[in-house]
Protein backbone atom coordinates (compact mmCIF):
# COMPACT_ATOMS: atom_id res chain seq x y z
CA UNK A 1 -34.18 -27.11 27.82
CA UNK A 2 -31.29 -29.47 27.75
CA UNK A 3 -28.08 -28.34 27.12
CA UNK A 4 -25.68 -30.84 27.61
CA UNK A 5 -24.97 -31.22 23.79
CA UNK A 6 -23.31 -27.89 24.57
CA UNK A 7 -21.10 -29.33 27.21
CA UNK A 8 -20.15 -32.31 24.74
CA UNK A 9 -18.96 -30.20 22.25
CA UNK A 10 -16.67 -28.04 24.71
CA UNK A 11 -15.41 -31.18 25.90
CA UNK A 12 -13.71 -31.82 22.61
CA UNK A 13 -11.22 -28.86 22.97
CA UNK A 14 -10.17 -30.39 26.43
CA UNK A 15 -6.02 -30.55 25.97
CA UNK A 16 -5.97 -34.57 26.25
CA UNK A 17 -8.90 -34.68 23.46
CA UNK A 18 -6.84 -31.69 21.18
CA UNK A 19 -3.39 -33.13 21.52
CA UNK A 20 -4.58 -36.83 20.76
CA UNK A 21 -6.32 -34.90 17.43
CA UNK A 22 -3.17 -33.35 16.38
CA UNK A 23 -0.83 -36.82 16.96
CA UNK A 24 -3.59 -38.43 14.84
CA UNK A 25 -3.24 -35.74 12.03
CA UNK A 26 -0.30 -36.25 9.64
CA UNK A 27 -0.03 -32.65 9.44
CA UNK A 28 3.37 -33.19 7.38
CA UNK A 29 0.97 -34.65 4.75
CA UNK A 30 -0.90 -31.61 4.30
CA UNK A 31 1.57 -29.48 2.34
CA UNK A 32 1.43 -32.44 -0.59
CA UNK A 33 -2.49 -31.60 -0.66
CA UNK A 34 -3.90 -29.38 -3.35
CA UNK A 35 -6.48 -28.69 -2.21
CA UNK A 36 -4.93 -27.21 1.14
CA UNK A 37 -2.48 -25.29 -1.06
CA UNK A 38 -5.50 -24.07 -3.03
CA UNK A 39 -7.29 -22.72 0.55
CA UNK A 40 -4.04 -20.81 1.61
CA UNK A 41 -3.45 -19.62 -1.61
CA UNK A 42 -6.74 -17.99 -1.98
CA UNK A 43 -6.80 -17.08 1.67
CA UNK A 44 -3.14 -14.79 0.67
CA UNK A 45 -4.61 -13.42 -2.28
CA UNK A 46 -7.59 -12.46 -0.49
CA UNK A 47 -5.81 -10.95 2.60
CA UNK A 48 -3.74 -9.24 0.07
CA UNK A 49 -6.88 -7.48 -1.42
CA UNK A 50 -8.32 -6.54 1.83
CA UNK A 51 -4.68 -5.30 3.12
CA UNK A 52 -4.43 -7.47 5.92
CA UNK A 53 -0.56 -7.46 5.79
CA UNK A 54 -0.14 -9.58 9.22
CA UNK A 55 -2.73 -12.52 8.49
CA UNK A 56 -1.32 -12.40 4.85
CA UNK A 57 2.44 -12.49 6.48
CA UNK A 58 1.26 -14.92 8.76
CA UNK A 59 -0.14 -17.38 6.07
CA UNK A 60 2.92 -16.89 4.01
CA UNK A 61 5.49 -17.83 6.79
CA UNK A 62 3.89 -20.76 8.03
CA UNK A 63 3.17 -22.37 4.20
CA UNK A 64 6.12 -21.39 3.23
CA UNK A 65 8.37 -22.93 5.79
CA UNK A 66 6.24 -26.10 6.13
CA UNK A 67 7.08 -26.45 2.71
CA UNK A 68 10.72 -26.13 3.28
CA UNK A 69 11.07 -28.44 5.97
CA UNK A 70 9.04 -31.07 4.48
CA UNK A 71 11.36 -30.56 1.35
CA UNK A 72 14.50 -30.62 3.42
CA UNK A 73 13.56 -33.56 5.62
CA UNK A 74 12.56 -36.01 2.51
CA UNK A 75 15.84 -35.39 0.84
CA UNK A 76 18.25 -35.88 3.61
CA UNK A 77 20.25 -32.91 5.20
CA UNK A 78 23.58 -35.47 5.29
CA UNK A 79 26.94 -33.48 4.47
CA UNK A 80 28.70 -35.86 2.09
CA UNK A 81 30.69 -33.41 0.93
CA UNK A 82 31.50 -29.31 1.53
CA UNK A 83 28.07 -28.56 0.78
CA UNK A 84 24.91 -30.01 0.16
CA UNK A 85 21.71 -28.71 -2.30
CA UNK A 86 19.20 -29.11 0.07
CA UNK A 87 20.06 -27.19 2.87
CA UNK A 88 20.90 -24.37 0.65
CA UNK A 89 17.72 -24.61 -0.94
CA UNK A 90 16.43 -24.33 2.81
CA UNK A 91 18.95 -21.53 3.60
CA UNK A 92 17.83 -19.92 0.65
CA UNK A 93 13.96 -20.06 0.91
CA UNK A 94 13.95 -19.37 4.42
CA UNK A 95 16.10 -16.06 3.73
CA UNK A 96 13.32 -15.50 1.03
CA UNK A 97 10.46 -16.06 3.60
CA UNK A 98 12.39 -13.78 6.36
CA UNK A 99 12.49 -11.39 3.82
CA UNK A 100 9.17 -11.33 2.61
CA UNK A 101 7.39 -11.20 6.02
CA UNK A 102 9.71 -8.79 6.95
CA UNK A 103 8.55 -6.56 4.11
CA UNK A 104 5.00 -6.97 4.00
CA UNK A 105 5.08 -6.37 8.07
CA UNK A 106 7.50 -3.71 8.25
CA UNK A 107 8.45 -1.75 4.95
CA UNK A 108 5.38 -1.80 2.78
CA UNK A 109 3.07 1.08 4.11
CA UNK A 110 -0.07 1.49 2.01
């Protein structure tokens, strides 16, 4: 039996071949996607339902705060005067997300 088609597809998770994958991806454009937002979405709710707090935290945080960077970076985090909307909206929503994970990690005992 030949099994070099084995030894192909191991080859693809070689760091040169993963790291060329992941420059290639516009991850950045994946937060604009519905239907991504529709997979993590239903991936919370379900890890919700089967009380997996950590994967649920997990999926939260990193959504969450690759939606408030790529908010944040396409509307400019230049001071032009004392204060500026975006980064409070980031300030904000990342307090939010801190606080969230935080709770659903540490405080919420079911």
């Amino acid at each position: 039996m030949d099994f070099s088609f084995i030894q192909d597809f191991f080859s693809k998770f070689q760091t040169e071949n993963v790291m060329e994958a992941l420059e290639n991806m516009q991850i950045g454009d994946l937060i604009h996607e519905p239907w991504f937002l529709i997979t993590m979405a239903t991936l919370a709710i379900l890890c919700l339902l089967f009380k997996l707090r950590l994967l649920f935290s997990t999926i939260v945080g990193i959504t969450g705060f690759s939606f408030l960077l790529s908010y944040t970076m396409e509307r400019g985090t230049e001071l032009e005067g004392l204060s500026n909307p975006t980064l409070l909206a980031f300030i904000g929503g990342g307090a939010f997300l801190v606080g969230l994970v935080i709770y659903f990690l540490f405080i919420r005992g079911d």
